[in-house]
PDB file of N, CA and C in Angstrom:
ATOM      1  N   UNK A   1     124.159  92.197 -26.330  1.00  0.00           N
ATOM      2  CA  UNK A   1     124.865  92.984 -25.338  1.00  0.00           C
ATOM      3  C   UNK A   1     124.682  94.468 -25.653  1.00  0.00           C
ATOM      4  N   UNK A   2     124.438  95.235 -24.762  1.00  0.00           N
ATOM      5  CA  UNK A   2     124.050  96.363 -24.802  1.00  0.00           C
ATOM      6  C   UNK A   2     125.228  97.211 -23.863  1.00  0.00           C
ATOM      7  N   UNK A   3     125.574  98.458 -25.060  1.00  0.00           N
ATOM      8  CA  UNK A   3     126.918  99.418 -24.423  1.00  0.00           C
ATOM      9  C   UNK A   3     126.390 100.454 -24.423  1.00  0.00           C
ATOM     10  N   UNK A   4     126.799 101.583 -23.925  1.00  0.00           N
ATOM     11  CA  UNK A   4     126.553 102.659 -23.919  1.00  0.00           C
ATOM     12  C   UNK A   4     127.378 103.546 -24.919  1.00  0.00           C
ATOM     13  N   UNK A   5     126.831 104.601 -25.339  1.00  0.00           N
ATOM     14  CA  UNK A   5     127.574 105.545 -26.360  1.00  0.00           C
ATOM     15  C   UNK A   5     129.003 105.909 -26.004  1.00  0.00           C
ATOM     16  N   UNK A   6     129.095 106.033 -24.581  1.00  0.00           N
ATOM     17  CA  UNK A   6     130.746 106.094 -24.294  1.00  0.00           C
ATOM     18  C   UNK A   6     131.438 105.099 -24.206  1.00  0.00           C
ATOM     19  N   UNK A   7     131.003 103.803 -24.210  1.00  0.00           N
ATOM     20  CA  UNK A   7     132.121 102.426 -23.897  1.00  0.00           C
ATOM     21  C   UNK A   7     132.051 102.257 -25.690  1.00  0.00           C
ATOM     22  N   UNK A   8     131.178 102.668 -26.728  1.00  0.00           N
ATOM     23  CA  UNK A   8     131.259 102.484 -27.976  1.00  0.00           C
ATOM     24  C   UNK A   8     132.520 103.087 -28.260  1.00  0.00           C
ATOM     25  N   UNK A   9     132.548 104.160 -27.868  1.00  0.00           N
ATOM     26  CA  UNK A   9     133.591 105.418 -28.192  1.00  0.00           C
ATOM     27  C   UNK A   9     134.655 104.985 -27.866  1.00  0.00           C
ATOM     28  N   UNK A  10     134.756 104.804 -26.672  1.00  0.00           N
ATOM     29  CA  UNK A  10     136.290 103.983 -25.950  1.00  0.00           C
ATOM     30  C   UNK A  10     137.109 102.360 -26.740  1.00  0.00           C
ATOM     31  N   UNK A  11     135.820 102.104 -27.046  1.00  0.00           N
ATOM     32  CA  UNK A  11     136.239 100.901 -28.017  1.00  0.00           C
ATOM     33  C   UNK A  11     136.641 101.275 -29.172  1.00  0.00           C
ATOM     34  N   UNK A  12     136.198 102.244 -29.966  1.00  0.00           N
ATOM     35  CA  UNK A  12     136.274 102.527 -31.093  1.00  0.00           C
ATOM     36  C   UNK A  12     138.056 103.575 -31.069  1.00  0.00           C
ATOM     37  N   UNK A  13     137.828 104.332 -30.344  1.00  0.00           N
ATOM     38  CA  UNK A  13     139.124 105.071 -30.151  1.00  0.00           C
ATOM     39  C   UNK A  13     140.535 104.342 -30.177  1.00  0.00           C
ATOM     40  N   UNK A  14     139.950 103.113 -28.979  1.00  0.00           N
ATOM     41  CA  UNK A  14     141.089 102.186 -28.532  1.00  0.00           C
ATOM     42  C   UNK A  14     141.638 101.584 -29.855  1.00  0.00           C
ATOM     43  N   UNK A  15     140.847 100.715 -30.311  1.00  0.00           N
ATOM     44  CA  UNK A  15     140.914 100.161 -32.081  1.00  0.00           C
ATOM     45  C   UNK A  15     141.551 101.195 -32.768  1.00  0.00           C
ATOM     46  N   UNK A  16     141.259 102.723 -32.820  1.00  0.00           N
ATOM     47  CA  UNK A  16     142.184 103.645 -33.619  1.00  0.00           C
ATOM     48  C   UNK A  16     143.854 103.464 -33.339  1.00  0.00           C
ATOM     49  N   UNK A  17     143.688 103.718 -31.900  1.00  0.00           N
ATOM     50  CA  UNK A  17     144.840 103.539 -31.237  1.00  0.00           C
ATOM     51  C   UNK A  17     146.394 102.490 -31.824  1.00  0.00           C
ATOM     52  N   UNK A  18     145.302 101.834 -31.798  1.00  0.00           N
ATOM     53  CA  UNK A  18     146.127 100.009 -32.518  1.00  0.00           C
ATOM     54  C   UNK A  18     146.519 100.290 -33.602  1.00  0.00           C
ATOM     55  N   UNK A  19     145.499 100.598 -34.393  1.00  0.00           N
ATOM     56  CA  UNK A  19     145.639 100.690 -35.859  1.00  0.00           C
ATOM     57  C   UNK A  19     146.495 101.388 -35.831  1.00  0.00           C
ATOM     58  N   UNK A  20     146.728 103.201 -35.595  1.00  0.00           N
ATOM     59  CA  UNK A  20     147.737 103.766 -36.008  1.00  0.00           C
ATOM     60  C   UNK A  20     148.826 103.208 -35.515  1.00  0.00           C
ATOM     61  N   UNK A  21     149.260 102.413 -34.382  1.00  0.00           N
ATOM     62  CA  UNK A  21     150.737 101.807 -34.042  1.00  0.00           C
ATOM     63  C   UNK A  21     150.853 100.543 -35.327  1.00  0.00           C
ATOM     64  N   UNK A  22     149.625  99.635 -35.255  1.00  0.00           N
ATOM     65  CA  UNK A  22     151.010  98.896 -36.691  1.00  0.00           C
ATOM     66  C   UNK A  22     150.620  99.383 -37.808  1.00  0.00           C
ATOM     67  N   UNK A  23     150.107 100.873 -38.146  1.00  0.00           N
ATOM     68  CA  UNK A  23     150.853 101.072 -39.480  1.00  0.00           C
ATOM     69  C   UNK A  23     151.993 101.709 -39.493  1.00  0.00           C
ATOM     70  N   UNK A  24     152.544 101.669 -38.553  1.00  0.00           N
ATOM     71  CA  UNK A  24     153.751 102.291 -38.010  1.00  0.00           C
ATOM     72  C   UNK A  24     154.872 101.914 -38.354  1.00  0.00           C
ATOM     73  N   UNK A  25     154.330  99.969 -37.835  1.00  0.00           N
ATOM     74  CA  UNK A  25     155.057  99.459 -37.191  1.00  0.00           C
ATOM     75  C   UNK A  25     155.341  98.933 -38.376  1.00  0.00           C
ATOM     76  N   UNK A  26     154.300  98.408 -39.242  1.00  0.00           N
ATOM     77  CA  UNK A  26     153.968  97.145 -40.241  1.00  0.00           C
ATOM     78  C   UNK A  26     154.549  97.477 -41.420  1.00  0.00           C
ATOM     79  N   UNK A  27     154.110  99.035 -41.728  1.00  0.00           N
ATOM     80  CA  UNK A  27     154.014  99.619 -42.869  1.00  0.00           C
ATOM     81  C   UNK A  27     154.873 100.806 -43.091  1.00  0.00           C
ATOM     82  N   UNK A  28     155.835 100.843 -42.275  1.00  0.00           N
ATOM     83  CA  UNK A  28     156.648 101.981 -41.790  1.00  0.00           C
ATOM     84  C   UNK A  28     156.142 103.419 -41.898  1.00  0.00           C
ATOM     85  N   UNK A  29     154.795 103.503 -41.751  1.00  0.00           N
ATOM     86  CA  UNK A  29     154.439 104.610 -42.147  1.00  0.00           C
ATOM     87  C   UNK A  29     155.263 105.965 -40.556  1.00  0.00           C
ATOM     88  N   UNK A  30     154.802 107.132 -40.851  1.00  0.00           N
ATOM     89  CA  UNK A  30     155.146 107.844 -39.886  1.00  0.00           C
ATOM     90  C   UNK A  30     153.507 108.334 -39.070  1.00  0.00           C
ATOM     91  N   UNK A  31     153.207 108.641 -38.005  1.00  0.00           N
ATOM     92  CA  UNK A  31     152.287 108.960 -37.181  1.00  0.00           C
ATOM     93  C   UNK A  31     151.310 109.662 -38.240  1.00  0.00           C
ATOM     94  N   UNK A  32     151.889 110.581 -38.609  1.00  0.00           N
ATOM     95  CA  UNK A  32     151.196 111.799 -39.655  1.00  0.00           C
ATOM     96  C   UNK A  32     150.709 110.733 -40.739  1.00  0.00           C
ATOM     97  N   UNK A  33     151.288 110.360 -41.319  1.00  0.00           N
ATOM     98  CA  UNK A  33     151.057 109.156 -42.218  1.00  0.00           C
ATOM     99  C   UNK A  33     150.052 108.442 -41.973  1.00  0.00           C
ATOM    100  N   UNK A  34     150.113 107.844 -40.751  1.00  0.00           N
ATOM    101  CA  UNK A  34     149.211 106.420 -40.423  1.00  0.00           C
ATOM    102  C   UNK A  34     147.963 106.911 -40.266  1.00  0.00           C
ATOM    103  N   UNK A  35     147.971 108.335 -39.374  1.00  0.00           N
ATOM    104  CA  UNK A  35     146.592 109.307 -39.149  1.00  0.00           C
ATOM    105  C   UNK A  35     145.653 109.141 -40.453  1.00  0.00           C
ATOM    106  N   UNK A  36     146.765 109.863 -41.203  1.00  0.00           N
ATOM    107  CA  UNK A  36     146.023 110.121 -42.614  1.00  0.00           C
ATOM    108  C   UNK A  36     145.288 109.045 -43.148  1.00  0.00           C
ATOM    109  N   UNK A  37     145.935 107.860 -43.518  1.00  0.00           N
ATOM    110  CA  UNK A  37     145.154 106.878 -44.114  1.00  0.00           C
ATOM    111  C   UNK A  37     144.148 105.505 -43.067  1.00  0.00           C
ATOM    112  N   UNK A  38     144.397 106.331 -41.833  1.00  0.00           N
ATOM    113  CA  UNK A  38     143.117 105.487 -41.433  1.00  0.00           C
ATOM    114  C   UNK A  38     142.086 106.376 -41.441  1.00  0.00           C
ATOM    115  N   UNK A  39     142.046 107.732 -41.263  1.00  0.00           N
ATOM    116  CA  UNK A  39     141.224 108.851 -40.871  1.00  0.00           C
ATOM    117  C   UNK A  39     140.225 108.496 -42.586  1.00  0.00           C
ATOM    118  N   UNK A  40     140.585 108.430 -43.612  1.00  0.00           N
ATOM    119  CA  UNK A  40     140.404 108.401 -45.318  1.00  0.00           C
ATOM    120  C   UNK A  40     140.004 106.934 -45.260  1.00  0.00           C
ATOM    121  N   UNK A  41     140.141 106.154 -44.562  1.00  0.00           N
ATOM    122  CA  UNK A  41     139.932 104.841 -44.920  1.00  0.00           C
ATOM    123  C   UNK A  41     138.245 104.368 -44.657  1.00  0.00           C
ATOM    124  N   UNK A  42     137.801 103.534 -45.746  1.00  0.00           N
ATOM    125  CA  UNK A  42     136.528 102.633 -45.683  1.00  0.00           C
ATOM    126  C   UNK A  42     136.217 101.614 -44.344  1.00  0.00           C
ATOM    127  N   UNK A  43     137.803 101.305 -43.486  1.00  0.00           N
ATOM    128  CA  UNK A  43     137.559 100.551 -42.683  1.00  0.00           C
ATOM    129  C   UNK A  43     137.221 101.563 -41.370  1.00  0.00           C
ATOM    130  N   UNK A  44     137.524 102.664 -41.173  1.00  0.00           N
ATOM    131  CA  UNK A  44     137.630 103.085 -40.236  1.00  0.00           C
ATOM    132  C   UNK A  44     135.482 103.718 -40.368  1.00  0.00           C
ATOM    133  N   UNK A  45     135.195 103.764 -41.238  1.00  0.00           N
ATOM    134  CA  UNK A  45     133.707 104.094 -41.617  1.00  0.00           C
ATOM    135  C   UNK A  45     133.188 103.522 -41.252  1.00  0.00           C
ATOM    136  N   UNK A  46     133.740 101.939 -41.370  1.00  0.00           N
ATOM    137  CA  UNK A  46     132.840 100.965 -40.955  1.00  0.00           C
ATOM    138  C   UNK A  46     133.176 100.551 -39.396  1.00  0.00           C
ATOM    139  N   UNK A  47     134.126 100.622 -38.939  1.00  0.00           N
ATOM    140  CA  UNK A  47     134.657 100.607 -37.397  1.00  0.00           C
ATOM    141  C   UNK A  47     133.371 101.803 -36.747  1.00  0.00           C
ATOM    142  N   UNK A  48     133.122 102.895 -37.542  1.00  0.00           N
ATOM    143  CA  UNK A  48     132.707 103.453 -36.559  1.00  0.00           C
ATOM    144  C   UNK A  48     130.785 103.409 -36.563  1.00  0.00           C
ATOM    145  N   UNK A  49     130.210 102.668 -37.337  1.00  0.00           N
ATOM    146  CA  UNK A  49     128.895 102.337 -37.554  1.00  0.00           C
ATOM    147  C   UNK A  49     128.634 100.839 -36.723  1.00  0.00           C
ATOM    148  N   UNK A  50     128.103 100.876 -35.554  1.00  0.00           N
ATOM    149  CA  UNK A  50     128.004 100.101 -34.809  1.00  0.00           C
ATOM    150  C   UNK A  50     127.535  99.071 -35.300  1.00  0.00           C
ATOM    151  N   UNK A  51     126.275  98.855 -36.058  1.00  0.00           N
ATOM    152  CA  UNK A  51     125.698  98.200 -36.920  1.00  0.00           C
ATOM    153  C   UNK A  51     126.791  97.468 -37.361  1.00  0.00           C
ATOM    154  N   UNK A  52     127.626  97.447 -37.834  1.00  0.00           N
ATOM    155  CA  UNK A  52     128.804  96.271 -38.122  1.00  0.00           C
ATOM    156  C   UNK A  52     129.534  95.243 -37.559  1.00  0.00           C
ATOM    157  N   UNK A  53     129.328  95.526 -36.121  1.00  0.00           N
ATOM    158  CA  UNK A  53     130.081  95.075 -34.929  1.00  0.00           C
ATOM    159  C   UNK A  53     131.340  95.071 -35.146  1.00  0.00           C
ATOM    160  N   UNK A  54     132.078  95.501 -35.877  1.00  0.00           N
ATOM    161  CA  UNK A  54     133.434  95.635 -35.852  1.00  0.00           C
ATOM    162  C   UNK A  54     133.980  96.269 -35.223  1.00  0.00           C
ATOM    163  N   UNK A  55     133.650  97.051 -34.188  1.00  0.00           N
ATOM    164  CA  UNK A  55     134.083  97.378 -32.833  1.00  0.00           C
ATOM    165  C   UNK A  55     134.451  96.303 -31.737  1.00  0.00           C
ATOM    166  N   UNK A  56     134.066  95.311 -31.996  1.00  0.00           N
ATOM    167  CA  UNK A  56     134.128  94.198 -31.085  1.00  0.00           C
ATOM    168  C   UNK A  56     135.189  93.227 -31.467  1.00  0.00           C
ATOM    169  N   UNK A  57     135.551  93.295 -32.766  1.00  0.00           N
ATOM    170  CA  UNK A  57     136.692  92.444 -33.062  1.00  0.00           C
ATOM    171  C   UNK A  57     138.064  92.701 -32.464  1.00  0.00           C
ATOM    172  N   UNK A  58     139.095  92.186 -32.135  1.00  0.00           N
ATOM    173  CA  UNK A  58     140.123  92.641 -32.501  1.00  0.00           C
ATOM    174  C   UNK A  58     140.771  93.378 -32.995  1.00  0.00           C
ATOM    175  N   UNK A  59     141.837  94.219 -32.842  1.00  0.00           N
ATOM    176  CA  UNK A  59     142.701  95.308 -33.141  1.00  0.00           C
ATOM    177  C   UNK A  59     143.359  94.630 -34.536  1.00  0.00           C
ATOM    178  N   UNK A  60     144.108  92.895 -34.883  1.00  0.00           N
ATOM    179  CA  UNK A  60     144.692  92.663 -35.637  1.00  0.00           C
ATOM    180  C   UNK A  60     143.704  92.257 -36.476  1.00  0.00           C
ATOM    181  N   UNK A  61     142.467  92.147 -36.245  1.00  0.00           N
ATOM    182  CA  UNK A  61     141.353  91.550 -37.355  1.00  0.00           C
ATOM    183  C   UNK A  61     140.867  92.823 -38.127  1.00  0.00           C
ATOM    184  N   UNK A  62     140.170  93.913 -37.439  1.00  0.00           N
ATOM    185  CA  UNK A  62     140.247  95.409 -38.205  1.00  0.00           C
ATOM    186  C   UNK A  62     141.462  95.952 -38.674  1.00  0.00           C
ATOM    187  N   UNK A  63     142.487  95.457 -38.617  1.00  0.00           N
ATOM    188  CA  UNK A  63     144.039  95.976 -39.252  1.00  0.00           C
ATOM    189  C   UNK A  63     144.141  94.913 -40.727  1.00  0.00           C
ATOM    190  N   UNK A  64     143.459  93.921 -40.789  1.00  0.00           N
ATOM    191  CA  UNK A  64     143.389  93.107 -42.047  1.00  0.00           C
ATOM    192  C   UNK A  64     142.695  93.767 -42.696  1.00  0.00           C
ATOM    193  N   UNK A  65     141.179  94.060 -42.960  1.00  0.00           N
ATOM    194  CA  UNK A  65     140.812  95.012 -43.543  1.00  0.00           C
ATOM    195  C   UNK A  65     141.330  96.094 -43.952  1.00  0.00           C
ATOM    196  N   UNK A  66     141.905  96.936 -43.368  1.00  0.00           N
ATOM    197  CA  UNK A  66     143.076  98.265 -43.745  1.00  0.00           C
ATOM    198  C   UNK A  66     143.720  97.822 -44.432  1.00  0.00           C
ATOM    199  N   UNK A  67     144.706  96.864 -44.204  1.00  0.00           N
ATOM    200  CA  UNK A  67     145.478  96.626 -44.569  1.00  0.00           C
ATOM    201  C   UNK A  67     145.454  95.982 -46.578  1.00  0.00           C
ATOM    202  N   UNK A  68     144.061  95.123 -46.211  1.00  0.00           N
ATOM    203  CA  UNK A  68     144.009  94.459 -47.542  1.00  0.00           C
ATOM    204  C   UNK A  68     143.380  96.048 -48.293  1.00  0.00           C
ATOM    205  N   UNK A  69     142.834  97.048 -48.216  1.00  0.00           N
ATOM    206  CA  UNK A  69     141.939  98.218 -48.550  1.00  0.00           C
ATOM    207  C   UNK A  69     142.915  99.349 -48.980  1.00  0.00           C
ATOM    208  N   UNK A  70     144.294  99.215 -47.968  1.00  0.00           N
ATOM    209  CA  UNK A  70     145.867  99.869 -48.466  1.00  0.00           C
ATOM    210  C   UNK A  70     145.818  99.216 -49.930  1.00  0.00           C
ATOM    211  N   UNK A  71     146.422  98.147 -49.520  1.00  0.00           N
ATOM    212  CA  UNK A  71     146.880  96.959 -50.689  1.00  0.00           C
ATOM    213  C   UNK A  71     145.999  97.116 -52.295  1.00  0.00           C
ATOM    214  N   UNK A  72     144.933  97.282 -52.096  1.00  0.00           N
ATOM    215  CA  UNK A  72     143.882  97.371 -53.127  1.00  0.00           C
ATOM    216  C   UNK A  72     143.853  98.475 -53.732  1.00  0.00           C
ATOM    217  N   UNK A  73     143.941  99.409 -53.051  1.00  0.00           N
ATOM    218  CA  UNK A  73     144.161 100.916 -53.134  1.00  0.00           C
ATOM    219  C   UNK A  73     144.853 101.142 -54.200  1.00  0.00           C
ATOM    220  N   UNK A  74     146.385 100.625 -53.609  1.00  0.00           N
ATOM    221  CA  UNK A  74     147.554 100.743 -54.288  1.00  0.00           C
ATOM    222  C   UNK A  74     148.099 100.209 -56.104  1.00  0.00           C
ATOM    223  N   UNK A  75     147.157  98.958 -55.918  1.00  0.00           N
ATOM    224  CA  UNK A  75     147.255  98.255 -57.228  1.00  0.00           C
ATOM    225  C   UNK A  75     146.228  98.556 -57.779  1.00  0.00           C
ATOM    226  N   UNK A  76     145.277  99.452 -57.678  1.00  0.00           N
ATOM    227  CA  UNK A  76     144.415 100.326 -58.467  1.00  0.00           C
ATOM    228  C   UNK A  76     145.204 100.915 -59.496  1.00  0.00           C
TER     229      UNK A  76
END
């Protein structure tokens, strides 16, 4: 399937979108907060390299990744 550079974008944005509401939601973070650590995050690198197709997944399937990449982070 073939997208164009702007429906990539729109997908990719939208997926931001998500993400920052449940770390909101999930993780009680605050907006400023949630920005920050998806903006810094490995998943969001890879969300945005098409080559991964992780643009195409799900909002709660790219939020597992974050989420386990928080988690890992943390017990570093």
């Amino acid at each position: 399937m073939n997208i164009t550079d702007k429906e990539l974008k729109y997908m990719i944005e939208c997926a931001m979108r998500d993400l920052t509401e449940m770390l909101v939601e999930k993780r009680q973070m605050t907006v400023k907060e949630a920005l920050r650590t998806l903006y810094t995050s490995d998943t969001l690198k890879a969300l945005k390299m098409p080559a991964t197709g992780l643009y195409h997944q799900s909002s709660q399937y790219i939020y597992s990744f974050l989420d386990n990449e928080i988690t890992t982070a943390r017990m570093a």
